[in-house]
Protein backbone atom coordinates (compact mmCIF):
# COMPACT_ATOMS: atom_id res chain seq x y z
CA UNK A 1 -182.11 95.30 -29.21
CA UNK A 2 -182.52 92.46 -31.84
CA UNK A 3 -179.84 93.68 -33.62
CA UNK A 4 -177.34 93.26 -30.77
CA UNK A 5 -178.21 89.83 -29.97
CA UNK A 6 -178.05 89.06 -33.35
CA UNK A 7 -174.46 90.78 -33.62
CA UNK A 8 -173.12 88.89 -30.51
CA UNK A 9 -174.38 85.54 -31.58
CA UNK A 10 -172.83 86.19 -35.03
CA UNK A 11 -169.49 86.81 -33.06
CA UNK A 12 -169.83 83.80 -30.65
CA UNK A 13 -170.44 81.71 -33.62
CA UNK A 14 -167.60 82.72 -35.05
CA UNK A 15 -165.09 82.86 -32.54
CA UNK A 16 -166.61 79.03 -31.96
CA UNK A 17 -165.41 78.40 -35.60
CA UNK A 18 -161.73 79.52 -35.24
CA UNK A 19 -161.21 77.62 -32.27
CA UNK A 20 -162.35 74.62 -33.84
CA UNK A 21 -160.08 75.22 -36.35
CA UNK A 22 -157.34 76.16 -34.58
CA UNK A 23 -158.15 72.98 -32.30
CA UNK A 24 -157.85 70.44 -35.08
CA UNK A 25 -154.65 72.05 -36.42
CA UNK A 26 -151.47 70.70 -36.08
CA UNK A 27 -147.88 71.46 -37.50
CA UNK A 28 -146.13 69.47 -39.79
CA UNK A 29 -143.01 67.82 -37.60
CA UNK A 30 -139.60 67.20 -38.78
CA UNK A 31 -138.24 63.35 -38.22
CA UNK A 32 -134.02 63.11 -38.02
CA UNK A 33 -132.44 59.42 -37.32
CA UNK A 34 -128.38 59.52 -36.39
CA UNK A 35 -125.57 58.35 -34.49
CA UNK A 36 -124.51 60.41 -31.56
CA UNK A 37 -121.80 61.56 -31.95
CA UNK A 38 -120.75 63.85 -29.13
CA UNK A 39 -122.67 64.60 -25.54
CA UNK A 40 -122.16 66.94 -23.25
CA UNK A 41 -124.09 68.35 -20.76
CA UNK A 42 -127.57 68.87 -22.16
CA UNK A 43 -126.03 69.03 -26.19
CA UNK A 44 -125.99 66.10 -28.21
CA UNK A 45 -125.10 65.63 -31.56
CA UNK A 46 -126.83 63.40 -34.06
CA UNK A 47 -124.80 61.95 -37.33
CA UNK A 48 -126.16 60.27 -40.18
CA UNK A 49 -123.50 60.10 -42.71
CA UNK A 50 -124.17 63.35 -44.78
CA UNK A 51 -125.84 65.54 -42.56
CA UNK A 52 -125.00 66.68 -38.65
CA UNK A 53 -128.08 68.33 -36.33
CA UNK A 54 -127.80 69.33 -33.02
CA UNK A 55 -130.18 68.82 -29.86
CA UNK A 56 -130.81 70.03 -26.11
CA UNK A 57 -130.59 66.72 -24.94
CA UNK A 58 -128.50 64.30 -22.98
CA UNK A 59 -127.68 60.67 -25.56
CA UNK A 60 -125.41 58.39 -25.06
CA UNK A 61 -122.09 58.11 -27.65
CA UNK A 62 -122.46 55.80 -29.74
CA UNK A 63 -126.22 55.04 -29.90
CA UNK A 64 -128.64 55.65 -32.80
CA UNK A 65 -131.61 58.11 -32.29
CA UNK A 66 -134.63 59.16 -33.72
CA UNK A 67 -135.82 62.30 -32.93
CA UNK A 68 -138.83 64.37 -34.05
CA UNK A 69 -139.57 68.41 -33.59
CA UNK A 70 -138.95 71.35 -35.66
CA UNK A 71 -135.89 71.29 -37.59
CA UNK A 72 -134.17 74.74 -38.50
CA UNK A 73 -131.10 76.54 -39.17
CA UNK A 74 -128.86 78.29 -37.33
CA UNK A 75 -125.79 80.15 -38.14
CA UNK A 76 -123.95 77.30 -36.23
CA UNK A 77 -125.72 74.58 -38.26
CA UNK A 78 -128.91 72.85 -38.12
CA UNK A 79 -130.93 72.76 -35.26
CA UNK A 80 -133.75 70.63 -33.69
CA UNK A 81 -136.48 71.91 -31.10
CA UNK A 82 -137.19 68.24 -29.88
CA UNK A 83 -140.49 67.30 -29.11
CA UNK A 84 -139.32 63.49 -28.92
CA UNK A 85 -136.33 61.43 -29.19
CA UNK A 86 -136.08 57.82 -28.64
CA UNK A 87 -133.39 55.05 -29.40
CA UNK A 88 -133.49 53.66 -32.55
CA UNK A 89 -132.11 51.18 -35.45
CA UNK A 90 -129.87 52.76 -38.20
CA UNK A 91 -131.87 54.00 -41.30
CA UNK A 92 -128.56 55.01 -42.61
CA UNK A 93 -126.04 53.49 -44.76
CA UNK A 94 -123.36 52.47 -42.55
CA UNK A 95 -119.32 52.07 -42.96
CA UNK A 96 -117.74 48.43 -42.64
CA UNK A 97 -114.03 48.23 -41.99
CA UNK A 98 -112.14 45.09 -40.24
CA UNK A 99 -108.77 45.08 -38.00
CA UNK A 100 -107.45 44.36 -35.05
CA UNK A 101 -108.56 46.33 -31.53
CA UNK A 102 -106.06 47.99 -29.90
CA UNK A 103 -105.32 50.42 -27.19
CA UNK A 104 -102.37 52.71 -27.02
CA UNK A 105 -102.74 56.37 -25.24
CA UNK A 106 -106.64 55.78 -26.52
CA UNK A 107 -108.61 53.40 -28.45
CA UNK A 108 -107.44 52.34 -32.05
CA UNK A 109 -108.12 50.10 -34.93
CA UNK A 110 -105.68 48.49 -36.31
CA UNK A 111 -105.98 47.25 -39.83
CA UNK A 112 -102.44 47.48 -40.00
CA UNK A 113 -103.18 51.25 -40.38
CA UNK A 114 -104.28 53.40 -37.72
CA UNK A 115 -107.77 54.03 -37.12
CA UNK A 116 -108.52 56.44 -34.06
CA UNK A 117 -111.76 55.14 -32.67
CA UNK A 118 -114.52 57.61 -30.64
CA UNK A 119 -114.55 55.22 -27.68
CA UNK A 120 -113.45 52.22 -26.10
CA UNK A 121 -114.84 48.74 -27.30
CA UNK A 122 -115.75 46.19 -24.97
CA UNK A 123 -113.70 43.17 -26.67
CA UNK A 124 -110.30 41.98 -25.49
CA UNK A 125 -107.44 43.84 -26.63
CA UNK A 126 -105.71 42.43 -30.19
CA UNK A 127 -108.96 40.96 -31.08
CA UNK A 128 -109.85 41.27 -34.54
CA UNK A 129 -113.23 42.72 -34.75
CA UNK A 130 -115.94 43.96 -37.47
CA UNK A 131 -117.11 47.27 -37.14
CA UNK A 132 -120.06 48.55 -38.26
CA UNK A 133 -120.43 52.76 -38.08
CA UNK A 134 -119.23 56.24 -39.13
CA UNK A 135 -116.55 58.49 -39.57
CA UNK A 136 -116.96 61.82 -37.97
CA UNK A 137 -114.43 63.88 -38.07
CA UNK A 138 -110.71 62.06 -37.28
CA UNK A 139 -112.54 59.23 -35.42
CA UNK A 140 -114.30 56.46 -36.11
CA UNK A 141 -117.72 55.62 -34.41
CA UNK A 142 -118.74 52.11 -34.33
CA UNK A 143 -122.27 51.50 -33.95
CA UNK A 144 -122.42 47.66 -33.93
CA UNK A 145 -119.42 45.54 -33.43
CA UNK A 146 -118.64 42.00 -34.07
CA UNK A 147 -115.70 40.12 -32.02
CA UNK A 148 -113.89 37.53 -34.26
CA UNK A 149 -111.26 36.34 -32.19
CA UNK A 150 -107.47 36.53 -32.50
CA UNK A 151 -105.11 35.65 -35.47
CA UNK A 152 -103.69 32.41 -35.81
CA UNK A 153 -100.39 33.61 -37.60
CA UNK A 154 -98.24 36.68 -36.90
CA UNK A 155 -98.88 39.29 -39.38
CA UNK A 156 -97.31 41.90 -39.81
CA UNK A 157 -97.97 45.63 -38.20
CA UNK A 158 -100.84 43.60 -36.46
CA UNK A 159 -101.42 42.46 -32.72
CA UNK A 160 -100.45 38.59 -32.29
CA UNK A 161 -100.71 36.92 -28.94
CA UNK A 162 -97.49 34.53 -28.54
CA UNK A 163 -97.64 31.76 -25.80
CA UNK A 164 -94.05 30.11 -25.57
CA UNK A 165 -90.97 29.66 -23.24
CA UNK A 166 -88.36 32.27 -22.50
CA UNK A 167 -84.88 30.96 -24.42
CA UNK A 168 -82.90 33.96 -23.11
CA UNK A 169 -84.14 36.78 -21.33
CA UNK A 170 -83.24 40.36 -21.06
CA UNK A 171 -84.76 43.12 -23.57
CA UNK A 172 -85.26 42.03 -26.12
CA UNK A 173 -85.89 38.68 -24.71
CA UNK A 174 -86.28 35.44 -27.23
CA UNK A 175 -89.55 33.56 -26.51
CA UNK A 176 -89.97 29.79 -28.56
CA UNK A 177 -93.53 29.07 -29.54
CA UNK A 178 -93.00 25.33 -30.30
CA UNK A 179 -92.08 26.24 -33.89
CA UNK A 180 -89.94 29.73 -34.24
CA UNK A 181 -88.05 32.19 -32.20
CA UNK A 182 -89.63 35.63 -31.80
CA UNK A 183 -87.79 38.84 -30.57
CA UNK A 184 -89.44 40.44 -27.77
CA UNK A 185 -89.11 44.05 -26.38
CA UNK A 186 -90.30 44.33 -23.27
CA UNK A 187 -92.32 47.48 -21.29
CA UNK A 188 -89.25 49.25 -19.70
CA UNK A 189 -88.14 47.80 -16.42
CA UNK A 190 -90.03 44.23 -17.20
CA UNK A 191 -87.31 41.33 -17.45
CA UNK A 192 -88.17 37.28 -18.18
CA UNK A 193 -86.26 34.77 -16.73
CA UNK A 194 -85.34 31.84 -19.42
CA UNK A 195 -87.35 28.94 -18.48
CA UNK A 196 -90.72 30.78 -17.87
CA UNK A 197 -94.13 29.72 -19.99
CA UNK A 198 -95.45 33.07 -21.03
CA UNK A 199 -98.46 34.41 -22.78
CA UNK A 200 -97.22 38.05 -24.60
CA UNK A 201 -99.48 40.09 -26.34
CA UNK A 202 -97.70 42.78 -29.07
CA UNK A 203 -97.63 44.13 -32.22
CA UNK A 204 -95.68 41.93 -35.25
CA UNK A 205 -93.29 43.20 -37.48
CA UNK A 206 -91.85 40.91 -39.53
CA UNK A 207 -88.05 41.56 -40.10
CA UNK A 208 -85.09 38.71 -40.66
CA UNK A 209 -86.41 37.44 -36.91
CA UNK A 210 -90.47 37.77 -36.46
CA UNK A 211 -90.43 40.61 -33.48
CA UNK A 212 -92.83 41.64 -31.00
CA UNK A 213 -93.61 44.93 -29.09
CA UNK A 214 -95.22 44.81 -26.18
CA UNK A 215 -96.58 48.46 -24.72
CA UNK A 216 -98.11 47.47 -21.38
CA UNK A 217 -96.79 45.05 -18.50
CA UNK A 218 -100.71 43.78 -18.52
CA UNK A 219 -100.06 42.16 -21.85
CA UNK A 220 -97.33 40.02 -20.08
CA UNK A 221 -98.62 36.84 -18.72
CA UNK A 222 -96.53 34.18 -16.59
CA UNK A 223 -97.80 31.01 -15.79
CA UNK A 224 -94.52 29.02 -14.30
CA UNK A 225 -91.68 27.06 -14.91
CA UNK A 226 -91.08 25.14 -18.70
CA UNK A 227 -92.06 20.92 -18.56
CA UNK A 228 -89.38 19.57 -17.37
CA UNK A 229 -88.23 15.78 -19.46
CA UNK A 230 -84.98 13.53 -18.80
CA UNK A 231 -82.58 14.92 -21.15
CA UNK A 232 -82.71 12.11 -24.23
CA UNK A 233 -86.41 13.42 -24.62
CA UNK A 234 -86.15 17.64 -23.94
CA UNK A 235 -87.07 19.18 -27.01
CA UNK A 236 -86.58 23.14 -27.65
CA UNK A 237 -88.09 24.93 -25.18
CA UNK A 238 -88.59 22.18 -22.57
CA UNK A 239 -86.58 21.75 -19.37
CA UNK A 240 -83.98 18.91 -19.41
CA UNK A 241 -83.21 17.21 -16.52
CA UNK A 242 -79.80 14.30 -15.79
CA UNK A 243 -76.83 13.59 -14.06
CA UNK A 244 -73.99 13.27 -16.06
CA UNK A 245 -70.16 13.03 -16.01
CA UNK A 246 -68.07 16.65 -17.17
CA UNK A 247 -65.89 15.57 -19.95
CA UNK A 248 -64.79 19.07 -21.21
CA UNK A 249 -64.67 22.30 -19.16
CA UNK A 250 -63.93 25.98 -20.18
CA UNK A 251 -64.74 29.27 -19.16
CA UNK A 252 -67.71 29.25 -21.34
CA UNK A 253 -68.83 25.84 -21.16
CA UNK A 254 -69.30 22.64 -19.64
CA UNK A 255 -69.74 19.59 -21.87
CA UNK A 256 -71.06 16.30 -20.53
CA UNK A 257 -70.86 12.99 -21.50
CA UNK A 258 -74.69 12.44 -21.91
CA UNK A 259 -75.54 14.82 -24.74
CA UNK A 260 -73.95 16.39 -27.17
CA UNK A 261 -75.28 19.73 -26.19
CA UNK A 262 -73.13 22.53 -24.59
CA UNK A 263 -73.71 23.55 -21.19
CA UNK A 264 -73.96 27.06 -20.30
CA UNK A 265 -74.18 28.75 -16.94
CA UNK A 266 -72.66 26.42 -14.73
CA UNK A 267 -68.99 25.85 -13.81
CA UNK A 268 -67.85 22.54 -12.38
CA UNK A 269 -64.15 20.58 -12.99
CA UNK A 270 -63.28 18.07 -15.80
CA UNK A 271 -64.50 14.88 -14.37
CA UNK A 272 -66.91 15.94 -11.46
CA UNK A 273 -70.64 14.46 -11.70
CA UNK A 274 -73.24 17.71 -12.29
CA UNK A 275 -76.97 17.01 -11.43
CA UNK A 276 -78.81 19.49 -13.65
CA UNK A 277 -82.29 21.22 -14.57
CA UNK A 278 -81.27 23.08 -18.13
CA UNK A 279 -83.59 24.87 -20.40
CA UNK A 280 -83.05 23.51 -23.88
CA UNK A 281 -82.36 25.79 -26.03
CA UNK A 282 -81.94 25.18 -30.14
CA UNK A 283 -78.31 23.70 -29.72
CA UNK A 284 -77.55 24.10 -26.05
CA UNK A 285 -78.54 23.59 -22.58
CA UNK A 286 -78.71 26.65 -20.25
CA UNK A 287 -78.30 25.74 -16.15
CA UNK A 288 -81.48 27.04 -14.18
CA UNK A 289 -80.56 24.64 -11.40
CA UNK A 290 -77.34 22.96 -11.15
CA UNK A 291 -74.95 21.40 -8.43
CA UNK A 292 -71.93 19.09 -8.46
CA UNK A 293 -73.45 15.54 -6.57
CA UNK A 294 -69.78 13.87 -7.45
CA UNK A 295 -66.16 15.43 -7.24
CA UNK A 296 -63.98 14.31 -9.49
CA UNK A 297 -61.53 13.13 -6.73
CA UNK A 298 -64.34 9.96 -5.95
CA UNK A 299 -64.06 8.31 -9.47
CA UNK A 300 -62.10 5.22 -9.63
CA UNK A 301 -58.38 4.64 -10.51
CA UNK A 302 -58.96 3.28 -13.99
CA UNK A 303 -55.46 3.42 -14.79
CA UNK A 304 -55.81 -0.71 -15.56
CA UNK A 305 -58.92 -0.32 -17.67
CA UNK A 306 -57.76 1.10 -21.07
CA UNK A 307 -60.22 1.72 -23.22
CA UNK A 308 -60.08 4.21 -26.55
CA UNK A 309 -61.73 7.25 -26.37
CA UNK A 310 -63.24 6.61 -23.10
CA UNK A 311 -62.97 9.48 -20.35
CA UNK A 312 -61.18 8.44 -17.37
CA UNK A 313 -59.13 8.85 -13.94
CA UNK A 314 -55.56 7.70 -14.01
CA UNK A 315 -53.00 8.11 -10.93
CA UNK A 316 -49.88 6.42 -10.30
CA UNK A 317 -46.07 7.19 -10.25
CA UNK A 318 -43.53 8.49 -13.04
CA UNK A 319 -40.76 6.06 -14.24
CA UNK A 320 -39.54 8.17 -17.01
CA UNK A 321 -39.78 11.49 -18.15
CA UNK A 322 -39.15 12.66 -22.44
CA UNK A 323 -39.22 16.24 -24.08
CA UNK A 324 -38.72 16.42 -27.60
CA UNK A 325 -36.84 19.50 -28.89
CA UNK A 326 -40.82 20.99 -30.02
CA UNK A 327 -41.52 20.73 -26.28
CA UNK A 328 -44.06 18.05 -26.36
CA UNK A 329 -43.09 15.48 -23.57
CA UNK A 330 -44.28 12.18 -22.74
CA UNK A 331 -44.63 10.68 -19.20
CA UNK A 332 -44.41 6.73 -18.08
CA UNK A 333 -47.13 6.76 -15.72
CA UNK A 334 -47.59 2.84 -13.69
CA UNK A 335 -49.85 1.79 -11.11
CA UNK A 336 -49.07 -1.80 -9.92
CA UNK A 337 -48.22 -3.75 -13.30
CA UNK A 338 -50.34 -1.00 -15.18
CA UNK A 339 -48.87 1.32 -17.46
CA UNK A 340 -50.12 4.49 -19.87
CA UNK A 341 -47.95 6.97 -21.53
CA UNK A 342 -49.66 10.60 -20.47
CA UNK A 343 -48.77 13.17 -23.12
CA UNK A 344 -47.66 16.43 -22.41
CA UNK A 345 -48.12 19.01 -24.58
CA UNK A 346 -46.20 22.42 -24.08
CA UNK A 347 -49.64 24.56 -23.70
CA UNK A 348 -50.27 22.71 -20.62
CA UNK A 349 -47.72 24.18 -19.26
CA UNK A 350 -46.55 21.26 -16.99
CA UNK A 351 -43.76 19.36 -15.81
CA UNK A 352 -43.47 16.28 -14.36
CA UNK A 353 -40.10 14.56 -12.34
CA UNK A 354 -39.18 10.57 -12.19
CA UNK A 355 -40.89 9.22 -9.07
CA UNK A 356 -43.69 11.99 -8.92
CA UNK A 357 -47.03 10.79 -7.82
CA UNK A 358 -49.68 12.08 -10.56
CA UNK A 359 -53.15 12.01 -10.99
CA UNK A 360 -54.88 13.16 -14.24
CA UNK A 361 -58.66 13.55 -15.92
CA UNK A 362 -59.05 12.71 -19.72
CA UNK A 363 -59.28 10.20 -21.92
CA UNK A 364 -57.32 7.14 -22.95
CA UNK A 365 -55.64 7.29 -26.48
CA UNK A 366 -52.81 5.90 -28.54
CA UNK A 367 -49.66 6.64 -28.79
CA UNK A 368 -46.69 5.30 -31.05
CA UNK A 369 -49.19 2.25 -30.97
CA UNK A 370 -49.00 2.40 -27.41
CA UNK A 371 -51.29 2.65 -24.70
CA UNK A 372 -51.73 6.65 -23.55
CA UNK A 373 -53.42 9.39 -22.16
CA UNK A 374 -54.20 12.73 -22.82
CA UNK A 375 -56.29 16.25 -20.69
CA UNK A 376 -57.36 18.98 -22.16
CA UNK A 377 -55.97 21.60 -19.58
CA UNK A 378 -53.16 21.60 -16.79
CA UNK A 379 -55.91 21.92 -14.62
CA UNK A 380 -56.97 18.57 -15.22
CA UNK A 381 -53.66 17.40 -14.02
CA UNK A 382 -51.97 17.40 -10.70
CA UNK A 383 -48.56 16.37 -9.12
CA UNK A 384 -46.95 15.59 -5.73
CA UNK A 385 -48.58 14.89 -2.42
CA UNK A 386 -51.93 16.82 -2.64
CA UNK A 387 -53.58 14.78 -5.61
């Protein structure tokens, strides 16, 4: 009887010993820091440069953990049975590159070279940024990310944002930035009118004329009509504004007698007044808003005011008609005790008869040493009753 008790106190204390033991004993656990690198569902991926290990749980892309458990291999790769993982700050030696953030059918950084990054940043597109993170794979996974604005200069193969006027639209169109002309292609479908301030964000590449590519019609920004100034003081890109006298008119062309420019888009008669809003272009004037305020019929008979070089209206009756055997004539024109001798060149292709009423637009000349008179077309001249 002594001897049992003795035997199950000798067990008691013993099975009082194990449990102690087994009470104060803990496994050694396995600590892993990374960069998530993929997530889905209840898998996660952790990344820390050299070495990949896999979890059953739910991080967010992107975001440095810490986890601790028991780490082991499987035949798919290494594997941790998580007993905690919480956010943490990169223990790991980290990539640096620099470039340009883009987006184009998914995120990119553009250095000029491509690099295809994991996800989205949140910076403004064509920002140059600092990136801070790891390549996994064909991507690029930035952990921390500085924004450092946009470039100053157009480089080239990078993202430039161009603020100027619209010299001539179309695709490309030609946009003026205060200091060069840049070629723009345009998102299919998207046309600029010339006159239009813009903001344009695209990619440079610098060939004989700096272009830019533009691959969304977000990146196109309109924000109204050009400053308009009188035209002595429109510079390139500005909207010139005047009434002025047509001393020249082709098919092409109108040119006026307050500027030396050309202007295009607008058709009016040698001699008519033309109010005008015209973007100024390098050497020309385009019309955006034109209209004839003064036909040519209402300026005075200036037949009795000769004065070299100076355009003019002249009407009165023929005394005399001569054609030389080149077919270049000359006509006595008189108005009261005014005369002018109005050459007639064959390419005008006009005739004039002894006691035919005329009226002509041009400019007063010499000829022989003799008062005269000269148009550039047969338009500008006219015969008979309807002058």
């Amino acid at each position: 009887m002594v001897q049992r008790r003795l035997l199950v106190f000798v067990l008691l204390s013993s099975l009082f010993i194990v449990s102690l033991a087994l009470s104060r004993y803990s496994p050694e656990k396995d600590s892993f820091t990374g960069l998530c690198v993929y997530s889905s569902g209840s898998l996660s991926v952790l990344y820390n440069g050299t070495v990949t290990v896999a979890l059953g749980k739910s991080l967010e892309l992107g975001k440095a953990y810490t986890v601790e458990g028991r780490l082991r291999a499987t035949h798919r790769g290494l594997w941790v049975d998580v007993s905690t993982v919480v956010p943490a700050n990169a223990t790991f030696p980290l990539e640096s590159i620099e470039g340009a953030y883009w987006y184009s059918s998914g995120p990119l950084l553009l250095t000029p070279s491509k690099v295809r990054l994991a996800y989205a940043l949140n910076v403004p597109k064509g920002s140059l940024v600092r990136l801070e993170g790891l390549t996994y794979g064909s991507k690029f996974y930035p952990l921390n990310v500085e924004e450092l604005g946009y470039l100053k200069e157009p480089k080239n193969g990078m993202p430039y944002p161009l603020e100027g006027v619209v010299l001539y639209g179309g695709n490309p169109a030609a946009v003026w930035n205060g200091s060069e002309e840049f070629r723009v292609y345009l998102p299919h479908g998207l046309f600029l009118r010339p006159g239009l301030r813009v903001k344009i964000l695209g990619v440079v590449r610098l060939y004989s004329t700096i272009t830019l590519y533009v691959d969304s019609l977000n990146d196109v920004n309109v924000f109204g009509p050009a400053e308009e100034k009188p035209i002595n003081l429109a510079e390139t890109g500005e909207i010139a504004t005047g009434e002025c006298l047509v001393i020249k008119s082709t098919s092409r062309y109108l040119k006026l007698n307050c500027t030396d420019l050309r202007l295009y888009g607008f058709s009016a008669r040698t001699g008519d007044t033309v109010r005008f809003e015209a973007l100024r272009r390098k050497s020309s004037l385009f019309c955006l808003n034109c209209s004839v305020v003064k036909p040519r019929e209402k300026l005075p008979n200036d037949m009795c005011s000769f004065n070299e070089g100076s355009f003019a209206r002249i009407s009165g009756k023929v005394t005399w008609v001569k054609v030389y055997r080149s077919g270049f004539g000359v006509a006595n024109v008189t108005n009261g005790t005014c005369s002018v001798l109005l050459k007639l060149p064959s390419r005008l292709g006009v005739s004039l008869a002894e006691n035919e009423s005329v009226t002509a637009y041009g400019f007063f000349t010499t000829y022989r040493g003799k008062p005269a008179f000269e148009v550039q077309s047969g338009e500008d001249l006219c015969s008979g009753k309807h002058c």
